[in-house]
Protein backbone atom coordinates (compact mmCIF):
# COMPACT_ATOMS: atom_id res chain seq x y z
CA UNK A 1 -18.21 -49.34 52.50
CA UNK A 2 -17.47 -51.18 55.58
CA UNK A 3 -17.12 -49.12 58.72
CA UNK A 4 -15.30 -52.25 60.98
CA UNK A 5 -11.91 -53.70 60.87
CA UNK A 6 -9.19 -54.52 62.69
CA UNK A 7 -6.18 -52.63 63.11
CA UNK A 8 -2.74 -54.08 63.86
CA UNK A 9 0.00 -51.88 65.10
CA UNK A 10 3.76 -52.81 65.51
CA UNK A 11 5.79 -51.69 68.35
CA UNK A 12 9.95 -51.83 67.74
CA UNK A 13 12.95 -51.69 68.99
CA UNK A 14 14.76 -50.66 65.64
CA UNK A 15 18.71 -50.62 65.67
CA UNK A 16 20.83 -48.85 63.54
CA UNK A 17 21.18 -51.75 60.78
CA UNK A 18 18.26 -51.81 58.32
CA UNK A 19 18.55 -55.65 57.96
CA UNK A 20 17.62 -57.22 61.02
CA UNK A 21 14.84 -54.37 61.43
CA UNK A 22 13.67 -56.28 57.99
CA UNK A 23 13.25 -59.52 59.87
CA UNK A 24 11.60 -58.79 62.92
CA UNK A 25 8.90 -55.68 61.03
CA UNK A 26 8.42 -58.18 58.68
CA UNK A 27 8.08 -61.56 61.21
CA UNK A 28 5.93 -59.18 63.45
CA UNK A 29 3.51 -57.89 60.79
CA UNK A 30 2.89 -61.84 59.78
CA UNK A 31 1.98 -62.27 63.54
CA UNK A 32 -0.52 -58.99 63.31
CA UNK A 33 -2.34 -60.91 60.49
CA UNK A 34 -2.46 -64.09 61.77
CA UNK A 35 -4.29 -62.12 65.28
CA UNK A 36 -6.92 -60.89 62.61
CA UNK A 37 -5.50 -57.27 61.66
CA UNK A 38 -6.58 -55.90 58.50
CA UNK A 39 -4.56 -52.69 58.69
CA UNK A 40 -1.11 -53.05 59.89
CA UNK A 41 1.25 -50.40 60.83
CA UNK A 42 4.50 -49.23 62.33
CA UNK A 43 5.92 -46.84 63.85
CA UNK A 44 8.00 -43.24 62.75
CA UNK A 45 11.84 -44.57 62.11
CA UNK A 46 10.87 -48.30 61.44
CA UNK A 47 13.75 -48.53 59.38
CA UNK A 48 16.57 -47.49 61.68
CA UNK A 49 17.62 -45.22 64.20
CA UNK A 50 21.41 -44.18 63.17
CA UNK A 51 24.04 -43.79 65.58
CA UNK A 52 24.09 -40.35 64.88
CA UNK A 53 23.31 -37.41 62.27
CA UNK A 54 26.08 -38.66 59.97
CA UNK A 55 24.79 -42.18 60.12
CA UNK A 56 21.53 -41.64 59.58
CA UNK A 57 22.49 -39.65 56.60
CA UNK A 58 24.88 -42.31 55.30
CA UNK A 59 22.60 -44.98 55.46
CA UNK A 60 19.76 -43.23 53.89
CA UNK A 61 18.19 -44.57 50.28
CA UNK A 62 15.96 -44.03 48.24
CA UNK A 63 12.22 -44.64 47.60
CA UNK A 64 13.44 -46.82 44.48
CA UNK A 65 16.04 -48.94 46.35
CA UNK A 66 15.02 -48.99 50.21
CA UNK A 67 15.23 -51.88 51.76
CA UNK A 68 12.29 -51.37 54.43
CA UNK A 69 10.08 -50.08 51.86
CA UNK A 70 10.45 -52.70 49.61
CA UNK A 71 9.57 -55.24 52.50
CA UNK A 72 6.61 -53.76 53.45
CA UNK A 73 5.26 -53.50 50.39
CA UNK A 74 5.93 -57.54 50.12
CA UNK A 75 4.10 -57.66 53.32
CA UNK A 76 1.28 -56.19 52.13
CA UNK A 77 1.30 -58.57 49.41
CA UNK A 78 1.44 -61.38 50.52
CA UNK A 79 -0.33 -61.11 53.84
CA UNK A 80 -3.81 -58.87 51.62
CA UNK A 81 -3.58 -56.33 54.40
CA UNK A 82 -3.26 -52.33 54.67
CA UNK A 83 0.08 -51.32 55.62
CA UNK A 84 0.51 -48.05 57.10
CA UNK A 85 4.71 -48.15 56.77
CA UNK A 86 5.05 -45.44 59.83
CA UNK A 87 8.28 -43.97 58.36
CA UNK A 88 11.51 -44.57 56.97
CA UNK A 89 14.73 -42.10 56.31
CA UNK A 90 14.25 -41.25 52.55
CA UNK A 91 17.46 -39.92 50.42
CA UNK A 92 15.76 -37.44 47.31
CA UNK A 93 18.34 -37.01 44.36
CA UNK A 94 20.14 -33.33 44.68
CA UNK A 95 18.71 -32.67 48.11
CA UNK A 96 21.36 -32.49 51.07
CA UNK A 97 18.57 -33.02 53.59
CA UNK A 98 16.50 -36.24 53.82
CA UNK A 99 12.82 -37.05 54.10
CA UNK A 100 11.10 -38.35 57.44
CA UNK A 101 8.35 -40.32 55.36
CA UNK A 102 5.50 -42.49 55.73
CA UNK A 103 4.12 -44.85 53.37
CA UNK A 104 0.07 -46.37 52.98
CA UNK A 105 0.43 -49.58 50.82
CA UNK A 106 -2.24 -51.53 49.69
CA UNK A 107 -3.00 -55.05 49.72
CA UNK A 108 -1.66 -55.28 45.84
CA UNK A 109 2.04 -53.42 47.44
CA UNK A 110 1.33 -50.65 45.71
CA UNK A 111 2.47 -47.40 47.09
CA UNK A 112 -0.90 -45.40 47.52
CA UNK A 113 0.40 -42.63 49.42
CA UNK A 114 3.41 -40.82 51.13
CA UNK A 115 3.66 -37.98 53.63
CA UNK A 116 6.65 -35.84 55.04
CA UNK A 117 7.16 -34.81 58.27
CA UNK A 118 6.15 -31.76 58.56
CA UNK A 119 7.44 -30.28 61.96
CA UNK A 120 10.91 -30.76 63.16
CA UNK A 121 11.58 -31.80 66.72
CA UNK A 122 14.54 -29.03 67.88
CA UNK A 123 14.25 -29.41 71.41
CA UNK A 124 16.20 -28.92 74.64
CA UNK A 125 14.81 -31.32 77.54
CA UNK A 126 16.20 -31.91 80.82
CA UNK A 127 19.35 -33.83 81.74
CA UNK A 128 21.03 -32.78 78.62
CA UNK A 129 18.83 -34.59 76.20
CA UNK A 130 18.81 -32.66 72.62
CA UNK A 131 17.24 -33.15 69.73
CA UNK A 132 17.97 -31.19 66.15
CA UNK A 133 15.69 -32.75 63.74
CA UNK A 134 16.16 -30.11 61.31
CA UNK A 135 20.33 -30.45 60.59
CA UNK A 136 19.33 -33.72 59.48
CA UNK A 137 15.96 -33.82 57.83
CA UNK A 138 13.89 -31.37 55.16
CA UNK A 139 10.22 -30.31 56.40
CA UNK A 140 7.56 -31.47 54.78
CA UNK A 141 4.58 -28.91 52.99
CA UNK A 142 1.83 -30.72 52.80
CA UNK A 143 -1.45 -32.02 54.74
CA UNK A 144 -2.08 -36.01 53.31
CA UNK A 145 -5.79 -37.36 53.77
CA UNK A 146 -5.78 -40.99 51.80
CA UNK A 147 -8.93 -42.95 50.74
CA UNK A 148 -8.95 -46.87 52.81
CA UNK A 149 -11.47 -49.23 52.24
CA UNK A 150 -13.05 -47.97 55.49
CA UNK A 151 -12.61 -44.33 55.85
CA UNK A 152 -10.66 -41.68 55.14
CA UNK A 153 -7.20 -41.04 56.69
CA UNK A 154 -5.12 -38.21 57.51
CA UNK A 155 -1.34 -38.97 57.98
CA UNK A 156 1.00 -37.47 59.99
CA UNK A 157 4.10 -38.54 62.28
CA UNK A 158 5.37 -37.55 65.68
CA UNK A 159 6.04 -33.93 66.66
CA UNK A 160 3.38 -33.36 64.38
CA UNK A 161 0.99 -34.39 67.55
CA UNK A 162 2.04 -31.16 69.38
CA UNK A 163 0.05 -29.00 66.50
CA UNK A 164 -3.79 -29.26 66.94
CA UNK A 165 -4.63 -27.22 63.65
CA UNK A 166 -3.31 -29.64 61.47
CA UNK A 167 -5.09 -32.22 63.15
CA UNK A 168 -8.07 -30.45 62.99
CA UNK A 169 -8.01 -29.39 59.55
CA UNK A 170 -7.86 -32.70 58.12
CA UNK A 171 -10.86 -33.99 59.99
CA UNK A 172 -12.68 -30.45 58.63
CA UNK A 173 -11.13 -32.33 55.27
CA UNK A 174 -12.72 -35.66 56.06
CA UNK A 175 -10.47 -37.70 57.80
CA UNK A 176 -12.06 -40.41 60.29
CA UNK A 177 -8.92 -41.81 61.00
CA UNK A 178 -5.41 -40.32 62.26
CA UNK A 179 -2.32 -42.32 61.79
CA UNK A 180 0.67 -40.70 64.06
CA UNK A 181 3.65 -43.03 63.96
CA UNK A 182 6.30 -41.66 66.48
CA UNK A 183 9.41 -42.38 68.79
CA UNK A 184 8.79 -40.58 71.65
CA UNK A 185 11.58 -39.79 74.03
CA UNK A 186 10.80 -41.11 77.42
CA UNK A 187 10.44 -38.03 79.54
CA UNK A 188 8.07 -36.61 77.00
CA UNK A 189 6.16 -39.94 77.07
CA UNK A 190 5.76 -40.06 80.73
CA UNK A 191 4.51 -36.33 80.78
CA UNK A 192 2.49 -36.22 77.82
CA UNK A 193 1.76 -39.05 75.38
CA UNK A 194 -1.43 -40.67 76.60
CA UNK A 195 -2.48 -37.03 77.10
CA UNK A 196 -1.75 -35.65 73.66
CA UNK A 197 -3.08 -38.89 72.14
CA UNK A 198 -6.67 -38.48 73.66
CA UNK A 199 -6.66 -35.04 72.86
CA UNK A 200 -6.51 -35.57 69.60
CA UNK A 201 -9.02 -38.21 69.06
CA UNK A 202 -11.61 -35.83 71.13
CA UNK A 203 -11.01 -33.02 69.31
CA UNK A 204 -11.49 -34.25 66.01
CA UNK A 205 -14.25 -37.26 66.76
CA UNK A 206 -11.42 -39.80 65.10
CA UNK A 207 -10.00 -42.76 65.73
CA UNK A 208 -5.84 -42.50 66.32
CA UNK A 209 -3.27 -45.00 65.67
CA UNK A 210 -0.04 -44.64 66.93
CA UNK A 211 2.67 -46.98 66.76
CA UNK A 212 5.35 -46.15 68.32
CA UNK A 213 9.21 -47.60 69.18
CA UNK A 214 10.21 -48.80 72.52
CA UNK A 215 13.27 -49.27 74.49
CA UNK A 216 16.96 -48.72 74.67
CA UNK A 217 18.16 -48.72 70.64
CA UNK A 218 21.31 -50.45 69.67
CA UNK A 219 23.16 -48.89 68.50
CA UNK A 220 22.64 -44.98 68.91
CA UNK A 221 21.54 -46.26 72.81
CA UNK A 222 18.53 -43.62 72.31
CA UNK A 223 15.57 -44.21 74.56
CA UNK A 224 12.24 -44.32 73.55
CA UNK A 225 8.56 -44.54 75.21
CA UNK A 226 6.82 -47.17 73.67
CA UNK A 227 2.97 -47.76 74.50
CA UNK A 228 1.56 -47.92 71.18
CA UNK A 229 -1.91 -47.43 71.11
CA UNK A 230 -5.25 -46.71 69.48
CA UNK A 231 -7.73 -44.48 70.77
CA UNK A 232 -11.50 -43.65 69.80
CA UNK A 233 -13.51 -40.87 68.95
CA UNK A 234 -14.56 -40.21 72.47
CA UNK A 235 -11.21 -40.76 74.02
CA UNK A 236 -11.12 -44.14 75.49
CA UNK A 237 -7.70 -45.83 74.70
CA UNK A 238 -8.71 -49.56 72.84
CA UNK A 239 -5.54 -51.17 73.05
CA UNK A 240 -1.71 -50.14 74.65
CA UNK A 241 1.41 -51.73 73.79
CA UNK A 242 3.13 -50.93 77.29
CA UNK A 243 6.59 -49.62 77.27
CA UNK A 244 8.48 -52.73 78.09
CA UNK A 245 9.06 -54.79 75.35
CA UNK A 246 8.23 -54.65 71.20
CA UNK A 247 5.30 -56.54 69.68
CA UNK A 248 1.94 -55.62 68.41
CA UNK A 249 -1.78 -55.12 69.65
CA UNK A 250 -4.70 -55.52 67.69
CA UNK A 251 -7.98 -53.47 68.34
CA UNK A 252 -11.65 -53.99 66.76
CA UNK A 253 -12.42 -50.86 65.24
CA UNK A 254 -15.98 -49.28 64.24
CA UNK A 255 -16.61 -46.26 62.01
CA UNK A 256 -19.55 -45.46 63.34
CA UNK A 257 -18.25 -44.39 66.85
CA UNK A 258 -16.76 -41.75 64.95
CA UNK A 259 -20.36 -39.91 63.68
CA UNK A 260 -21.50 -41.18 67.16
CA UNK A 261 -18.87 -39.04 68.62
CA UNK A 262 -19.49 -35.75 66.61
CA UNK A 263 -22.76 -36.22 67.06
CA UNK A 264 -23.30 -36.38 70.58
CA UNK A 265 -20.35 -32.90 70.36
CA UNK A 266 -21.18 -31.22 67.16
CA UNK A 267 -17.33 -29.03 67.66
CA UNK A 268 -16.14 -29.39 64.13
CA UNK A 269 -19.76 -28.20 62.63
CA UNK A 270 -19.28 -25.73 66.03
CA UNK A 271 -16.12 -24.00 64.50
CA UNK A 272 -16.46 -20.42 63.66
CA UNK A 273 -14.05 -17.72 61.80
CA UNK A 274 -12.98 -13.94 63.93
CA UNK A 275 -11.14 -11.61 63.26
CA UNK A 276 -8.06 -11.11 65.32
CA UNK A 277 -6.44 -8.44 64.01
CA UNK A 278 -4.59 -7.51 67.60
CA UNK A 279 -3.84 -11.29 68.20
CA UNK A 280 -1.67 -10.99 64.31
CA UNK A 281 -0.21 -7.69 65.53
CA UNK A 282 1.18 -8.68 68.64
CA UNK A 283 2.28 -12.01 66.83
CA UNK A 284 4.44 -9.92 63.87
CA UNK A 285 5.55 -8.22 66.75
CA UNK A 286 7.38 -10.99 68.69
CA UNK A 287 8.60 -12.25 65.32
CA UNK A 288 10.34 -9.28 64.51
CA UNK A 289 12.34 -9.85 68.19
């Protein structure tokens, strides 16, 4: 198995019509390839960013008739890369709520994998901005690791960032790689993105890739962070997308930083079980507030 590659990530500015996100996603990822990436990817809500709750949901399809799905996997295709599709609004038969989930495609377009969403961004930020992921969308239950021709990686999108355990689980699990497709909001990304990112790649002795959106959004005129970027084992960000404009950056990537990494701090081989039998007390407690 090879350890090196190159990854590609994809930085948009997705609107709320599906079709000229197509274009560019599709134009961008041929640029990616012809930079050297082997592993392309994009970011959470590649396919569109609704006007609002009642768009999104209207505009919604299926696994078997998306639009953004099917391109990628034509991508993948025809350019013989890894695609990591980031995420895409997906409409299950007799389910009111839709999916928030990501696609790996291999270099044949076949689907290999798919992950939901698993935590929903409710929050309340300042300046009025608000966020209700959970009207809209249906969590995700389960952790996804998926086999590459490199190493083994754990999938997750967004929010999901703000929940070390899960992050830490699948590297316990075998993941070497963390994919974390998102569309930050831009106070959050100021105060915390680079941080959070690092974190994560410390903790866990992996390489992370997140691409993310950028810019004002036509459309829904939502505001997003940008920076895409990739980060290794031992913290050191590889590439950044900058919050300015869309594109994509391409990083060298090496395996064996990650066993370098865990070797120089053993943590995960460090991890011990306790009993905490006040700590669950006092937590039943507040739940029952």
């Amino acid at each position: 198995m090879s350890t090196t590659f190159r990854a590609g990530l994809i930085q948009t500015s997705v609107s709320d019509e599906m079709a000229e996100n197509v274009v560019f996603v599709t134009a961008e990822a041929k640029r990616a390839r012809d930079a050297g990436a082997d592993f392309i990817m994009t970011p959470e809500n590649t396919g569109l960013i609704g006007r609002d709750r009642n768009d999104t949901l209207a505009k919604a399809q299926t696994e078997e008739t998306h639009g953004m799905l099917a391109a990628c996997r034509a991508s993948a295709r025809d350019l013989g890369v890894w695609f990591l599709l980031g995420s895409i609004h997906v409409r299950v038969p007799g389910e009111e709520q839709i999916r928030n989930r990501s696609f790996l495609i291999a270099p044949d377009g076949g689907v290999v994998v798919s992950y939901d969403k698993i935590h929903m961004f409710d929050v309340r930020l300042a300046g009025g901005e608000n966020y209700r992921e959970s009207a809209t969308f249906k969590p995700g239950e389960r952790a996804v690791l998926a086999e590459t021709p490199w190493g083994t990686l754990g999938m997750t999108i967004c929010y999901d960032l703000r929940f070390p355990y899960l992050y830490r689980q699948l590297a316990h699990a075998g993941a070497t790689m963390l994919s974390i497709p998102s569309s930050f909001t831009v106070p959050t990304g100021q105060a915390h993105w680079h941080t959070l990112m690092r974190a994560r790649a410390i903790e866990t002795g992996c390489y992370v890739f997140a691409p993310a959106q950028v810019g004002t959004h036509k459309g829904s005129n939502r505001k997003t962070y940008g920076h895409s970027v990739v980060v290794a084992p031992w913290g050191e960000v590889l590439a950044d997308a900058g919050g300015a404009a869309a594109g994509h950056v391409v990083a060298e990537i090496d395996l064996a930083k990650v066993e370098e990494a865990r070797r120089m701090v053993p943590s995960l081989t460090h991890d011990r079980t306790y009993d905490a039998p006040e700590l669950h007390r006092a937590m039943l407690a507040r739940a029952a507030e």
